[in-house]
N, C-alpha and C. Protein backbone atom coordinates (compact mmCIF):
# COMPACT_ATOMS: atom_id res chain seq x y z
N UNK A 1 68.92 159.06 120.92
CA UNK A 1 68.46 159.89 119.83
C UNK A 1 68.33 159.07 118.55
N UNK A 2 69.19 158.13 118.50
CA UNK A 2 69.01 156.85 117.41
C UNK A 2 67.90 156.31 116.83
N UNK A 3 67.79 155.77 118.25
CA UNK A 3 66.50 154.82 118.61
C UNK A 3 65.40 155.88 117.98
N UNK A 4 65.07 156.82 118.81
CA UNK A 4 63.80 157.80 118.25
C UNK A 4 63.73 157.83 117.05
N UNK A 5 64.86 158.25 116.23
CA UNK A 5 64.84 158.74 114.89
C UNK A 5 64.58 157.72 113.49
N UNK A 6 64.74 156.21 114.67
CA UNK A 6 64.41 154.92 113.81
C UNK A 6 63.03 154.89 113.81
N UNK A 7 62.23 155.32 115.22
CA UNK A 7 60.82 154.81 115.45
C UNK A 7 60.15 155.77 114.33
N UNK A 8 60.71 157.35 114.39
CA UNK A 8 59.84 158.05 113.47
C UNK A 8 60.18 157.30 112.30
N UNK A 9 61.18 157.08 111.60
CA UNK A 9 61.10 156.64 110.48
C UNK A 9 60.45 155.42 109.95
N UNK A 10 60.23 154.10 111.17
CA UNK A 10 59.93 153.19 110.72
C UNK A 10 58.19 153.36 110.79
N UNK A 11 57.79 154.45 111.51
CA UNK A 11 56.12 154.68 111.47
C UNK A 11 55.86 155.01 110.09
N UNK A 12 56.39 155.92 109.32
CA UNK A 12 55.93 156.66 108.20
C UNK A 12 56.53 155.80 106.86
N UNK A 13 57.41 155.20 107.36
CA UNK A 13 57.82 153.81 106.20
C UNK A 13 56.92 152.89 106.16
N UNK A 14 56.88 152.26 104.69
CA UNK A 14 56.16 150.84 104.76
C UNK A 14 56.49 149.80 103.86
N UNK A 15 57.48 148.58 104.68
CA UNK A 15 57.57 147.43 104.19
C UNK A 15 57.00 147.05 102.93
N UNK A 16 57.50 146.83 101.81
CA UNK A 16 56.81 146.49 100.23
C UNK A 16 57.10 145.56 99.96
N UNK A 17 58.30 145.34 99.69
CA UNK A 17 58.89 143.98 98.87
C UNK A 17 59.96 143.45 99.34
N UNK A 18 59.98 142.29 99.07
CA UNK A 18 61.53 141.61 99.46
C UNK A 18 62.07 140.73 98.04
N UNK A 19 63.03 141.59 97.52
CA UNK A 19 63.92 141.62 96.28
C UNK A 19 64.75 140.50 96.42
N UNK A 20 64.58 139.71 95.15
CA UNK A 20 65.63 138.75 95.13
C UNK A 20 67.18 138.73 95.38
N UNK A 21 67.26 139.86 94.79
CA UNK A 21 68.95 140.32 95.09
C UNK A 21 68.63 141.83 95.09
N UNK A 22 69.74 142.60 94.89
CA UNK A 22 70.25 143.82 95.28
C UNK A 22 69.49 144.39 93.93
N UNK A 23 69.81 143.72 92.64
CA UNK A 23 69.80 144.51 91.09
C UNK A 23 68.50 144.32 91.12
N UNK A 24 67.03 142.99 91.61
CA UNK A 24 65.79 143.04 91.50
C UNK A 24 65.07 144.65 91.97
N UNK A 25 65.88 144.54 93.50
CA UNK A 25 65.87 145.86 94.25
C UNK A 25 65.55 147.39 93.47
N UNK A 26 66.55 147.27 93.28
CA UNK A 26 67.15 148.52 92.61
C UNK A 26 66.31 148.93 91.09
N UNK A 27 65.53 147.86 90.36
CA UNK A 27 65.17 148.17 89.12
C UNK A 27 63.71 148.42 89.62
N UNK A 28 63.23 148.08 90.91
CA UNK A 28 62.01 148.28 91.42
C UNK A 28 61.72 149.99 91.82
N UNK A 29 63.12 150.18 92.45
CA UNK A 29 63.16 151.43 92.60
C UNK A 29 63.06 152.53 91.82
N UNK A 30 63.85 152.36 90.66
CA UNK A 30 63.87 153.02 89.60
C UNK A 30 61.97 152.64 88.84
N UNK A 31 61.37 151.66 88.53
CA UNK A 31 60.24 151.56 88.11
C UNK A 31 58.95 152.78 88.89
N UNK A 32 59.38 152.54 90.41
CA UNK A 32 58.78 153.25 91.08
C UNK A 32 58.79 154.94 90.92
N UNK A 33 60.23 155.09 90.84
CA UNK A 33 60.45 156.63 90.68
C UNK A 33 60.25 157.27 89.60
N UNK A 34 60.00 155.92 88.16
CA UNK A 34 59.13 156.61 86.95
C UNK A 34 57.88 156.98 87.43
N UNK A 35 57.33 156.76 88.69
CA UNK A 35 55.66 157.00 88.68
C UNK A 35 56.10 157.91 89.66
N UNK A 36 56.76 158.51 90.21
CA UNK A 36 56.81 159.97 91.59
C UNK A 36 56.46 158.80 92.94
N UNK A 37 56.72 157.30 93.23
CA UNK A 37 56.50 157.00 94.32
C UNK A 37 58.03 156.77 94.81
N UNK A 38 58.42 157.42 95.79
CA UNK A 38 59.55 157.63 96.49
C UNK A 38 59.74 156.20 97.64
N UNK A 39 60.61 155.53 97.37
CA UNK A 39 61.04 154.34 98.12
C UNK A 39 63.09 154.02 98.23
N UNK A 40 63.22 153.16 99.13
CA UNK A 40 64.59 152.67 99.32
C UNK A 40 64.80 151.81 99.51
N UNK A 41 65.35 151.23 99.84
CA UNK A 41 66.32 149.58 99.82
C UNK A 41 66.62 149.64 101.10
N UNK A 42 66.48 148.75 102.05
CA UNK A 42 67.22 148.50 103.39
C UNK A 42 67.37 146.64 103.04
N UNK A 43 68.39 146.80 104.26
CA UNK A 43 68.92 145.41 104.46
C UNK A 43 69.80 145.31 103.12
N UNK A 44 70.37 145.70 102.22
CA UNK A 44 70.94 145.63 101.06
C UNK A 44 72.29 144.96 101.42
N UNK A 45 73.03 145.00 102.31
CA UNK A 45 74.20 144.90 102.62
C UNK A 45 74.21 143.62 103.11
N UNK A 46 73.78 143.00 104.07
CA UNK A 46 73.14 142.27 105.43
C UNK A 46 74.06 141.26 105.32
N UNK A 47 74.21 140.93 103.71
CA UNK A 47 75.43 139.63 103.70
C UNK A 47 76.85 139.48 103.94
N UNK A 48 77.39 140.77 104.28
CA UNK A 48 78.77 141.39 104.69
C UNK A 48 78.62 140.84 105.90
N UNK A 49 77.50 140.62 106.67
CA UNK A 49 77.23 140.01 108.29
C UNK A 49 77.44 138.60 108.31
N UNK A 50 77.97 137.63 107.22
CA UNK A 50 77.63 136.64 107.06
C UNK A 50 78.23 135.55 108.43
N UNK A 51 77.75 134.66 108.84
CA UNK A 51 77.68 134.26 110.13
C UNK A 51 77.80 134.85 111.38
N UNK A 52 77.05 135.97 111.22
CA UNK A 52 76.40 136.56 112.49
C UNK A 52 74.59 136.07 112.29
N UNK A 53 74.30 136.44 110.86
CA UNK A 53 72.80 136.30 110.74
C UNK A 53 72.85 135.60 109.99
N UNK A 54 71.33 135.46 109.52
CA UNK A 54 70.59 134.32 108.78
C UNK A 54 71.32 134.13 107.49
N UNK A 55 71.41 133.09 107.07
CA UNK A 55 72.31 132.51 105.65
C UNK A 55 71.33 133.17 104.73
N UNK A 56 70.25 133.46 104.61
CA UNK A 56 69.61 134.22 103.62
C UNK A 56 68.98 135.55 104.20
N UNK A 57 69.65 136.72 103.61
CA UNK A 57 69.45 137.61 103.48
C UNK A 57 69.03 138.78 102.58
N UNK A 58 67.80 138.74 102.33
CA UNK A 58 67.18 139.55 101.02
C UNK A 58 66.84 141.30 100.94
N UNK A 59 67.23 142.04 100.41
CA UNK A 59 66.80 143.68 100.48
C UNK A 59 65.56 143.79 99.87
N UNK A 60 65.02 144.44 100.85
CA UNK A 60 63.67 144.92 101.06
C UNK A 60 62.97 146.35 100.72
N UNK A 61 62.21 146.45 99.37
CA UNK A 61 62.16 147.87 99.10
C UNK A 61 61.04 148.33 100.08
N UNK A 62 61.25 149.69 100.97
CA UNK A 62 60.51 150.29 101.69
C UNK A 62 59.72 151.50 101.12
N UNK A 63 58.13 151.40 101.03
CA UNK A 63 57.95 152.87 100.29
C UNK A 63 58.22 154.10 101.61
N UNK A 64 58.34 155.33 101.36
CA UNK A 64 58.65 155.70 102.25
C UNK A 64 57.02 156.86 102.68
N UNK A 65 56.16 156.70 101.83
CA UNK A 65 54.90 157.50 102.18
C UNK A 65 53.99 156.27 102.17
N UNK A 66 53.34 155.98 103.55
CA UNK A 66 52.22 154.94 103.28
C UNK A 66 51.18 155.23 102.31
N UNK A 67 50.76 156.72 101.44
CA UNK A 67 49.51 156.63 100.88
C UNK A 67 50.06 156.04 99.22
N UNK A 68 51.21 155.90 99.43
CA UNK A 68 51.69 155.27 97.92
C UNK A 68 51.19 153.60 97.49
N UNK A 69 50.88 153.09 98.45
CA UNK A 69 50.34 151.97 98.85
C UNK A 69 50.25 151.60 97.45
N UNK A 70 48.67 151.76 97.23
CA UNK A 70 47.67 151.92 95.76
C UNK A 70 48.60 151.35 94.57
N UNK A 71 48.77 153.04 94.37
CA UNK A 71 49.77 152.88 93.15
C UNK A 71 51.38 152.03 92.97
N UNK A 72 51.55 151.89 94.12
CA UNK A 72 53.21 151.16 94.03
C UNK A 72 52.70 149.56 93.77
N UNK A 73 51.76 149.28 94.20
CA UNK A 73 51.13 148.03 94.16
C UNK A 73 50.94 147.50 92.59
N UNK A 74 50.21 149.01 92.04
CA UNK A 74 50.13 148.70 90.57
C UNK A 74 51.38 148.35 89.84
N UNK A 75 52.28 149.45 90.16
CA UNK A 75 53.91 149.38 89.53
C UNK A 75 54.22 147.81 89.75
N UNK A 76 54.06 147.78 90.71
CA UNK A 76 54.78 146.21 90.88
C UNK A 76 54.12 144.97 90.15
N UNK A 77 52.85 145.30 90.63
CA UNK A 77 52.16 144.23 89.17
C UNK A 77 52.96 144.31 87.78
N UNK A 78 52.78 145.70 87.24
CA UNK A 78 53.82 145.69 86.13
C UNK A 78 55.08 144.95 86.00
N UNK A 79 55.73 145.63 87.27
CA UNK A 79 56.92 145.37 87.03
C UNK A 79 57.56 143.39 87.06
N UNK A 80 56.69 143.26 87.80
CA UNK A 80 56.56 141.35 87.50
C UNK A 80 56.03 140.88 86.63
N UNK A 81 54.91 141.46 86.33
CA UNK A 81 54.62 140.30 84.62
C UNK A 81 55.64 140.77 83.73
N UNK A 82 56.14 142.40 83.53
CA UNK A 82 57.28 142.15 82.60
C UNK A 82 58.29 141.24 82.99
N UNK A 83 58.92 141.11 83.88
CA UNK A 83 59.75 140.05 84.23
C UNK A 83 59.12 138.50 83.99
N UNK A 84 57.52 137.97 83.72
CA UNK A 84 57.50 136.62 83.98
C UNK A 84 57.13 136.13 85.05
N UNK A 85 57.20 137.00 86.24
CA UNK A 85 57.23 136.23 87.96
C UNK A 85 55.68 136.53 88.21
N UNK A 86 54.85 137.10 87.44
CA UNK A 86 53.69 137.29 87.97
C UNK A 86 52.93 135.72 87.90
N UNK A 87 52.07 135.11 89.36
CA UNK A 87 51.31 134.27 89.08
C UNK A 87 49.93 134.91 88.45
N UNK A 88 49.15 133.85 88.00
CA UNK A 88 47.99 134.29 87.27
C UNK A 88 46.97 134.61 88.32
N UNK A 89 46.03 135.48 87.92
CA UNK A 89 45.43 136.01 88.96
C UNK A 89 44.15 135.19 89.64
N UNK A 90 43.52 134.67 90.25
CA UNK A 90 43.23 133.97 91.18
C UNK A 90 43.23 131.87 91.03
N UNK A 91 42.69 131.57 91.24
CA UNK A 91 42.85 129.91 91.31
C UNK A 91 41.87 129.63 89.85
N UNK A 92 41.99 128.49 89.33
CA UNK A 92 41.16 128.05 88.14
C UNK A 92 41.07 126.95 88.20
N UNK A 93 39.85 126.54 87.40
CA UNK A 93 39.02 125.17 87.59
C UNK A 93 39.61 124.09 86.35
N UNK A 94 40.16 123.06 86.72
CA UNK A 94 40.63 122.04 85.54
C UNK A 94 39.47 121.53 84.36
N UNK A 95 39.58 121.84 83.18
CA UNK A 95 38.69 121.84 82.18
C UNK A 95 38.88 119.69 81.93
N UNK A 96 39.48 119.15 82.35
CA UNK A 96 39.57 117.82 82.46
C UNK A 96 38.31 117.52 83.91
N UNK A 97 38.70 117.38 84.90
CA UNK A 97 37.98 117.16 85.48
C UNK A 97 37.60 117.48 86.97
N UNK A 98 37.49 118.81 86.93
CA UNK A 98 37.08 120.14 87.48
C UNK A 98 37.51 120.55 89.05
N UNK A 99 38.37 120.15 89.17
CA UNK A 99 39.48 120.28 90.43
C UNK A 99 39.73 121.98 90.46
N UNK A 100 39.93 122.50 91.66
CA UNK A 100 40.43 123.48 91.95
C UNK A 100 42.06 123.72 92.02
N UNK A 101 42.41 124.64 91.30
CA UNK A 101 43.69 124.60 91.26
C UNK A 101 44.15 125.85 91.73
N UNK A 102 45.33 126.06 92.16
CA UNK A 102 46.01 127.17 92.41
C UNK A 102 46.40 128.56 92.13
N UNK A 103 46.49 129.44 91.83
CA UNK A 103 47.07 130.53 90.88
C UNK A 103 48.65 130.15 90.04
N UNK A 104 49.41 129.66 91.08
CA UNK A 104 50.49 129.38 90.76
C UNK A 104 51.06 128.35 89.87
N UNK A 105 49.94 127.43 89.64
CA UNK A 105 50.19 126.06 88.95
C UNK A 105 49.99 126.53 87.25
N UNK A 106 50.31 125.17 86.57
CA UNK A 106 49.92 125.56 85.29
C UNK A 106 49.59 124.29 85.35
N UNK A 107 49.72 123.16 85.64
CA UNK A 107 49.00 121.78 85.83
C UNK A 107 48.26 121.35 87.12
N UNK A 108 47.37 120.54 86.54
CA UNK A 108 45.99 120.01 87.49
C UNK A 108 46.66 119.29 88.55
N UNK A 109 46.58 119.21 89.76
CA UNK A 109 47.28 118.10 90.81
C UNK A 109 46.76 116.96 90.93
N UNK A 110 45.20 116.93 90.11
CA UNK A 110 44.76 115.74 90.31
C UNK A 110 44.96 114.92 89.48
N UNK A 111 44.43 115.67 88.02
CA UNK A 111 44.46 114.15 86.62
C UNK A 111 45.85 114.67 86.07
N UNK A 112 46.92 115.51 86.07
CA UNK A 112 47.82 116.01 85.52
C UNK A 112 47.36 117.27 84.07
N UNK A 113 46.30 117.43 84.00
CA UNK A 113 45.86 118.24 82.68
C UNK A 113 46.13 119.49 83.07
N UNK A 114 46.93 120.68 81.73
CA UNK A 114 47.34 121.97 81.73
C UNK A 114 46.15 122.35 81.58
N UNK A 115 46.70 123.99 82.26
CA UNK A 115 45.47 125.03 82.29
C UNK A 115 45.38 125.43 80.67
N UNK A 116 44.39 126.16 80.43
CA UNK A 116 44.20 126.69 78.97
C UNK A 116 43.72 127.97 79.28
């Protein structure tokens, strides 16, 4: 009866994020529930298991209605550039000497020149 009651739940759940710690978790949740998208935290604990499982263990916010998709997506954009962690949004061309660069970088890999 376990088992079943995991499968229904894990159909209508959907995997979102994987939180740096417990408190990243948790402030995601709360961001979310300012907008009416209903989500939870699993794996939160996982490190109480410690040498049974993996040395890194991260909690994972689950939304719990897949059509929240959309909008939780937006929240989270938010909720990372306020934090800083957002990369910039797609790759950019080095104004030195025109290399393709990453989203994530802020310097050129080729001549060393910052983005502007």
């Amino acid at each position: 009866m376990i088992i079943a009651l995991l499968d229904c739940v894990n159909s209508s759940m959907l995997k979102f994020y994987e939180a740096r710690d417990s408190l990243e978790a948790r402030q995601l949740i709360d961001a979310l529930a300012a907008h009416r998208i209903e989500a939870t935290v699993l794996g939160e604990y996982l490190s109480g298991a410690a040498g049974e499982l993996p040395a890194f263990n991260f909690p994972w916010v689950w939304l719990i209605n897949n059509d929240d998709l959309r909008p939780a997506q937006d929240v989270l954009d938010g909720f990372l550039a306020s934090r800083g962690s957002l990369p910039k949004k797609g790759p950019w061309v080095c104004p030195s000497c025109g290399a393709q660069v990453d989203a994530g970088f802020d310097i050129c890999w080729q001549c060393g020149a910052e983005a502007k």
